[in-house]
PDB file of N, CA and C in Angstrom:
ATOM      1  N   UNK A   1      93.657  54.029  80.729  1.00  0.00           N
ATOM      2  CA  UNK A   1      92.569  54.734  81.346  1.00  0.00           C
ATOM      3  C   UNK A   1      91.274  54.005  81.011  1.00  0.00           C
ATOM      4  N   UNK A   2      90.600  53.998  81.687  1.00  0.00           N
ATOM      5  CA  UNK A   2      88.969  53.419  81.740  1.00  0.00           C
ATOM      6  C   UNK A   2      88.145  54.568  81.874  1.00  0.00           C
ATOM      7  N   UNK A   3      87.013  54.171  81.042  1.00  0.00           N
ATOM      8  CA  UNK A   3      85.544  54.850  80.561  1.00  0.00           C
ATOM      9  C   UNK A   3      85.253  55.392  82.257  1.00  0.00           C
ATOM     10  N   UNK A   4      85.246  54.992  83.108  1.00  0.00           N
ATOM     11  CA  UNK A   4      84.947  55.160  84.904  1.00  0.00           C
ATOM     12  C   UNK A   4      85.944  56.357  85.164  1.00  0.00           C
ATOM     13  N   UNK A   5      87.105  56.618  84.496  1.00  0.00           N
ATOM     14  CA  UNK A   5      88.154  57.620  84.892  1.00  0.00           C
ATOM     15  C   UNK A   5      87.833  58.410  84.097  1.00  0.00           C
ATOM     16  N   UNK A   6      87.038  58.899  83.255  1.00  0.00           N
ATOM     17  CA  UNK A   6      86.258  59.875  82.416  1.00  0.00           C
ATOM     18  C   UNK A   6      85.429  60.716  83.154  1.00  0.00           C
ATOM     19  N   UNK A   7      86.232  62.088  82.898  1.00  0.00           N
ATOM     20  CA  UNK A   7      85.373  63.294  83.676  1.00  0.00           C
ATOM     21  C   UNK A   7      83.612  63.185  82.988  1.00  0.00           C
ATOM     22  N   UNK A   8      82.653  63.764  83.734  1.00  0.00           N
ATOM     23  CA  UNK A   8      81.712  63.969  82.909  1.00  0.00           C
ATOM     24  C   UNK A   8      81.510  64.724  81.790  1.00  0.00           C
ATOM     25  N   UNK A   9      82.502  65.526  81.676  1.00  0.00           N
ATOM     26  CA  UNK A   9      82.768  66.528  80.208  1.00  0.00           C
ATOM     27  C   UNK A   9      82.981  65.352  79.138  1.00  0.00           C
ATOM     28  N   UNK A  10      84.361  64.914  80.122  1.00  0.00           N
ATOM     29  CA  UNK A  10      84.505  63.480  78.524  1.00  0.00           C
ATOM     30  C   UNK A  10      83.563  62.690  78.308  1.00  0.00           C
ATOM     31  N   UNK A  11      82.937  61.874  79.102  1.00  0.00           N
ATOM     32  CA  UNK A  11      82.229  60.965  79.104  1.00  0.00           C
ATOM     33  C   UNK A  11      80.949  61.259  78.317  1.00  0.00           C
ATOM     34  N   UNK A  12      80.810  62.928  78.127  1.00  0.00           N
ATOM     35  CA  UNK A  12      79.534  63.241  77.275  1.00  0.00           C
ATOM     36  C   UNK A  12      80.189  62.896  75.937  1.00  0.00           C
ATOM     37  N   UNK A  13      81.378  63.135  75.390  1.00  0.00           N
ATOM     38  CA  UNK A  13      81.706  63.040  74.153  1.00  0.00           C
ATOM     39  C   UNK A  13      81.115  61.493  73.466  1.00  0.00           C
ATOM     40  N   UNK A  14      80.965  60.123  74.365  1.00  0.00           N
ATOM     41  CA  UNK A  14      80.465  58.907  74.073  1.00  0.00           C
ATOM     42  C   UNK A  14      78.788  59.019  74.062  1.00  0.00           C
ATOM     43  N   UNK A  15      78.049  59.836  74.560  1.00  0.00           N
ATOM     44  CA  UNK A  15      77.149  59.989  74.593  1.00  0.00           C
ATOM     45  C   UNK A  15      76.412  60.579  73.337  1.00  0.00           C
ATOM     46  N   UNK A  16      77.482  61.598  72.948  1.00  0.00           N
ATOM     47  CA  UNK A  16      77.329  62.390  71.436  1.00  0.00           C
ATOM     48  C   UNK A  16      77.361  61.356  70.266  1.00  0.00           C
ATOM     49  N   UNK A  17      78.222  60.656  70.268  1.00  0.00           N
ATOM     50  CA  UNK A  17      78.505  59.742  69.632  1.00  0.00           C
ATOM     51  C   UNK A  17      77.286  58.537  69.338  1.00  0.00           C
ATOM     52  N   UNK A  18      76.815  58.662  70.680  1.00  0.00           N
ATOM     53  CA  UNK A  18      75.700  57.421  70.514  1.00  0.00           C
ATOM     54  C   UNK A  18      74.440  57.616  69.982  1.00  0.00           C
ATOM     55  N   UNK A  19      74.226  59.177  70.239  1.00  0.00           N
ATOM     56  CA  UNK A  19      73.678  60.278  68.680  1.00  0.00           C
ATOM     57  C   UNK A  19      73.595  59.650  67.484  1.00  0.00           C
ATOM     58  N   UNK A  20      74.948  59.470  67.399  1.00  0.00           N
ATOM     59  CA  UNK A  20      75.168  59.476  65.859  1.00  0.00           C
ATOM     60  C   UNK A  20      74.904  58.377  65.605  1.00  0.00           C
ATOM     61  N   UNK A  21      75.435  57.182  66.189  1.00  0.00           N
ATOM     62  CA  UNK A  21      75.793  55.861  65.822  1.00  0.00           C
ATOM     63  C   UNK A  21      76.097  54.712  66.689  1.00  0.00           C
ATOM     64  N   UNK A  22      75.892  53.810  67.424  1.00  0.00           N
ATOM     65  CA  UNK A  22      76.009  53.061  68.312  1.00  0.00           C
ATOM     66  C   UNK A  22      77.802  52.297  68.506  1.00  0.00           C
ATOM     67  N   UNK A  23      77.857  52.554  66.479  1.00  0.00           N
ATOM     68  CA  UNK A  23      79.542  51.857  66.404  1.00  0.00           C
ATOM     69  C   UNK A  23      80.368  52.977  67.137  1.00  0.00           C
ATOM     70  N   UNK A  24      80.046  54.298  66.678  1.00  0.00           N
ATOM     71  CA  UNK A  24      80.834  55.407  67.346  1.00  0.00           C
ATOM     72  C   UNK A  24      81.312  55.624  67.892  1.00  0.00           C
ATOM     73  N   UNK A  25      80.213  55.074  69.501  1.00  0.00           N
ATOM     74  CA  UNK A  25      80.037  55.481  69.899  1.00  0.00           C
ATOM     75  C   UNK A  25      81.111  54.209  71.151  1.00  0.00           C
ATOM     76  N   UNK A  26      80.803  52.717  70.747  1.00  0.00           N
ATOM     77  CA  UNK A  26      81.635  51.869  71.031  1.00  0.00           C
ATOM     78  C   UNK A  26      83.243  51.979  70.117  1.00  0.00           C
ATOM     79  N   UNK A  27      83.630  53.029  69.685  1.00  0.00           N
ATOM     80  CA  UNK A  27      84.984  53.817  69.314  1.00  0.00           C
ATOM     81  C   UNK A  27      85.440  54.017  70.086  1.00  0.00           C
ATOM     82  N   UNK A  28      84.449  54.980  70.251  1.00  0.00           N
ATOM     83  CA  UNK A  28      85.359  56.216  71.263  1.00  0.00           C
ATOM     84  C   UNK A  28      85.507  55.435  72.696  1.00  0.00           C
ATOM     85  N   UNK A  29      84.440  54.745  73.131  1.00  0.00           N
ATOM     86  CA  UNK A  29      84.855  53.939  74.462  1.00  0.00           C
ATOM     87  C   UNK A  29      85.877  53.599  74.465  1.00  0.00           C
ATOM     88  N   UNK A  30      85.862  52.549  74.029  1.00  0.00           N
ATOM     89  CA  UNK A  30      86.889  51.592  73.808  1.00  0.00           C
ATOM     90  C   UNK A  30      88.174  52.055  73.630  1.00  0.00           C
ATOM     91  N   UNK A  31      88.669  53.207  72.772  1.00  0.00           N
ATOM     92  CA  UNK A  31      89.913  54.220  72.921  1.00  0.00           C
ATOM     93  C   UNK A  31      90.235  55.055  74.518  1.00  0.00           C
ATOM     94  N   UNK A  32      89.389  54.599  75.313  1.00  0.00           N
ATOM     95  CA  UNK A  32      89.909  55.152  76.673  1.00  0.00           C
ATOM     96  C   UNK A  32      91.110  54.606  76.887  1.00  0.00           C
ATOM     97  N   UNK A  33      91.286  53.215  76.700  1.00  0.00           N
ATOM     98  CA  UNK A  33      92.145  52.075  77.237  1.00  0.00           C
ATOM     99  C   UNK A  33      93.503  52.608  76.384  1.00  0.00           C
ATOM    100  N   UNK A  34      93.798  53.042  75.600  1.00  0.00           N
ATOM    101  CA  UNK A  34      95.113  53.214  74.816  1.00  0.00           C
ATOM    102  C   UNK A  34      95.624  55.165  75.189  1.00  0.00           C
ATOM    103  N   UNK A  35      94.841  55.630  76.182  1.00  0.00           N
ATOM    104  CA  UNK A  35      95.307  56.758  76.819  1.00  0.00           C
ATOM    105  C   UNK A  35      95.324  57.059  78.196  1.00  0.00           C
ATOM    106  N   UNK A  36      96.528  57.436  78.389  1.00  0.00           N
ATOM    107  CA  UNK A  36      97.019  57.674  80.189  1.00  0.00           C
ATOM    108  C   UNK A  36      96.643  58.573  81.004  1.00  0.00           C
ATOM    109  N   UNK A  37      95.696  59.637  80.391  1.00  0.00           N
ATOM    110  CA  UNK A  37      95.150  60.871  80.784  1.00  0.00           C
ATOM    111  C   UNK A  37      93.964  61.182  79.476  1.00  0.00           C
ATOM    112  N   UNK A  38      93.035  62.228  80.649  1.00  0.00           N
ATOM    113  CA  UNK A  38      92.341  62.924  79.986  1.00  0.00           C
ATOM    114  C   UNK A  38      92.320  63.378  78.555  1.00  0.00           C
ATOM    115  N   UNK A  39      93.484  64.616  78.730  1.00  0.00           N
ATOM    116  CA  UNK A  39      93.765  65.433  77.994  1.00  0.00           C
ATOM    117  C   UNK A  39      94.247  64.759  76.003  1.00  0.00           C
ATOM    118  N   UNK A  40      95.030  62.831  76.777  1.00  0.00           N
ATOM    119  CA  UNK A  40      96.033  62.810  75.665  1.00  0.00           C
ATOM    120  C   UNK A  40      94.126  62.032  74.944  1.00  0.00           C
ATOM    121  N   UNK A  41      93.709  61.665  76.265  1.00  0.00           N
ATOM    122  CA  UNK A  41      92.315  60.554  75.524  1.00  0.00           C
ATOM    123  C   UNK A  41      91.283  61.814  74.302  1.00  0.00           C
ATOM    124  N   UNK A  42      91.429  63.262  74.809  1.00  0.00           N
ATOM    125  CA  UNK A  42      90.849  64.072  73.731  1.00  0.00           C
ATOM    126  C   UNK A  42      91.313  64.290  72.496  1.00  0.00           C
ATOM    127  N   UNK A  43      92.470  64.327  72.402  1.00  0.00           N
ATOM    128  CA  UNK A  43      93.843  64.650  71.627  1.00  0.00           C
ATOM    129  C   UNK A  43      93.468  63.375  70.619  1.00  0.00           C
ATOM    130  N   UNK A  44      93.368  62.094  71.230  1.00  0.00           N
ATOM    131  CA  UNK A  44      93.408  61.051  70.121  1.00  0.00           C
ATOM    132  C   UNK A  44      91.847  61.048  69.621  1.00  0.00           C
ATOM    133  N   UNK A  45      91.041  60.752  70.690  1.00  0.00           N
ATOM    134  CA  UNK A  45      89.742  60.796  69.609  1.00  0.00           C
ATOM    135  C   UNK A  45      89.303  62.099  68.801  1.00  0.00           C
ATOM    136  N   UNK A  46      89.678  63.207  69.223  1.00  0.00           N
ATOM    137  CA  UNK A  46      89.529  64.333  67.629  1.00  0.00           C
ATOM    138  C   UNK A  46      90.620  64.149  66.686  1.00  0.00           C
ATOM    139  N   UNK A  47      91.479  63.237  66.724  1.00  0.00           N
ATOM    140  CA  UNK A  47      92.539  62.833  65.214  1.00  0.00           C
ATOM    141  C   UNK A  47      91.594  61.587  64.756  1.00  0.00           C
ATOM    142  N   UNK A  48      90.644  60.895  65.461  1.00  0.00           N
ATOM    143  CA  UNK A  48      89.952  59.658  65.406  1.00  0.00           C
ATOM    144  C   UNK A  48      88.637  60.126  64.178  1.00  0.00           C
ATOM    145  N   UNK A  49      88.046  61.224  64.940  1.00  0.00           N
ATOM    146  CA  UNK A  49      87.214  61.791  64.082  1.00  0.00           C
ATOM    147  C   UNK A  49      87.355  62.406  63.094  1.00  0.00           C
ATOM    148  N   UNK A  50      88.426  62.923  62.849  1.00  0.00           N
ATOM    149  CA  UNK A  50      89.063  64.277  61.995  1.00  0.00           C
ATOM    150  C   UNK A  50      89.221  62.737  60.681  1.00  0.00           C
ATOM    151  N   UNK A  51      89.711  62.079  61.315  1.00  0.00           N
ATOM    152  CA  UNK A  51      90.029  60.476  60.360  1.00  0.00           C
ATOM    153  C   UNK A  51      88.973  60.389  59.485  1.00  0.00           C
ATOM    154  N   UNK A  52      88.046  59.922  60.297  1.00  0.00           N
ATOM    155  CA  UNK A  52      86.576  59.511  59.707  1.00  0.00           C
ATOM    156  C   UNK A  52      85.877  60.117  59.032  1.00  0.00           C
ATOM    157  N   UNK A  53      85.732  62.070  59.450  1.00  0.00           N
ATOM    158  CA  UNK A  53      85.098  63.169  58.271  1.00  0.00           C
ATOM    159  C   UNK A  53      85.811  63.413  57.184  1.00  0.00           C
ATOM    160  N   UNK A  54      87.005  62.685  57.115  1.00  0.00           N
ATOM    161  CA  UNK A  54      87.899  63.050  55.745  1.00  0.00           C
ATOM    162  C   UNK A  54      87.805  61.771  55.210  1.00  0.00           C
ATOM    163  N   UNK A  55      87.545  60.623  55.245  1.00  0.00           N
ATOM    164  CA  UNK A  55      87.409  59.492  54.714  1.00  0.00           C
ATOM    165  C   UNK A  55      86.008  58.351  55.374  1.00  0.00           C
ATOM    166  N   UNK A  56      85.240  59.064  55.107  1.00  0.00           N
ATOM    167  CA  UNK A  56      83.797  58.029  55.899  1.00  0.00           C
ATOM    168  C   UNK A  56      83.481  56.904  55.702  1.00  0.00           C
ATOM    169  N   UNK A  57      83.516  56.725  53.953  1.00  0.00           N
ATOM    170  CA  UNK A  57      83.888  55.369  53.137  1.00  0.00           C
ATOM    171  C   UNK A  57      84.078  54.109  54.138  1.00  0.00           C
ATOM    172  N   UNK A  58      85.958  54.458  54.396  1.00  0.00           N
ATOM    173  CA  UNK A  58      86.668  53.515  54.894  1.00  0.00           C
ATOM    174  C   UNK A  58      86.315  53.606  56.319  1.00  0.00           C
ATOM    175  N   UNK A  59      85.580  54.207  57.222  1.00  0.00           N
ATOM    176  CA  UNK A  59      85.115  53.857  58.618  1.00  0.00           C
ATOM    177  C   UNK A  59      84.130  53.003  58.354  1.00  0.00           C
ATOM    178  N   UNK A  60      82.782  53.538  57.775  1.00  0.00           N
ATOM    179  CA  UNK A  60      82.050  52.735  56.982  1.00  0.00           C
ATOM    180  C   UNK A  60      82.181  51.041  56.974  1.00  0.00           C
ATOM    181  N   UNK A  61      83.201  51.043  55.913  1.00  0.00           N
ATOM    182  CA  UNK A  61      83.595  49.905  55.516  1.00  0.00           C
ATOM    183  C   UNK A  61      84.398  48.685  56.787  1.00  0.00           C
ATOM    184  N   UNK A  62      84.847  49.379  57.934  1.00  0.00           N
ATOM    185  CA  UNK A  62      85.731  49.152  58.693  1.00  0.00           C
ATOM    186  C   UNK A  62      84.491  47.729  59.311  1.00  0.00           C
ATOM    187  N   UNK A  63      83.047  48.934  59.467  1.00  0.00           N
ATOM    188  CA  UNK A  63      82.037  48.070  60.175  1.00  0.00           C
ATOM    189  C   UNK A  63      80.736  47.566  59.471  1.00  0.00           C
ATOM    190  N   UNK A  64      81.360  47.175  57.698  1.00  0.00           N
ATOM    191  CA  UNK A  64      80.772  46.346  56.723  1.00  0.00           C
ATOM    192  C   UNK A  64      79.555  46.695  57.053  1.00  0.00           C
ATOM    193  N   UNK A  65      79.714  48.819  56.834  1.00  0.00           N
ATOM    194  CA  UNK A  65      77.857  49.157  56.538  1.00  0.00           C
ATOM    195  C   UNK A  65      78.038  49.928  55.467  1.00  0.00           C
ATOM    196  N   UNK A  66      79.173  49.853  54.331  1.00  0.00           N
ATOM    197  CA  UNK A  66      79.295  50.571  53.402  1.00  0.00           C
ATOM    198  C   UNK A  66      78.713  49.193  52.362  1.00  0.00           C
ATOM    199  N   UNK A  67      77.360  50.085  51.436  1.00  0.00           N
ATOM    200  CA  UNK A  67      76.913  49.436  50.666  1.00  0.00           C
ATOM    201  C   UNK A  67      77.427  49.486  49.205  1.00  0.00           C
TER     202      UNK A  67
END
């Protein structure tokens, strides 16, 4: 699936993201491509995030801004 096949509901979720953080926010994009639908593309990026608020450190570190 591509960022273009993103309802505008989803497509706000990258927007939220870009809130936060620009890396985020190029996350969550970029995870369109490894889901076949909507539904499974929500499913993975809240296990994506759920990842990251339980271990921030190692996201952090992933994009060598952990000091």
């Amino acid at each position: 699936m591509d960022t273009d096949d993103l309802t505008e509901m989803a497509y706000e979720s990258i927007i939220i993201a870009n809130e936060i953080t620009d890396f985020l926010k190029c996350d969550l994009g970029v995870r369109s491509k490894d889901y076949k639908d909507e539904n499974a593309y929500f499913n993975g990026i809240l296990k994506f995030v759920q990842k990251i608020r339980n271990d921030p450190k190692a996201y952090l570190d992933s994009w060598n801004l952990f000091e």
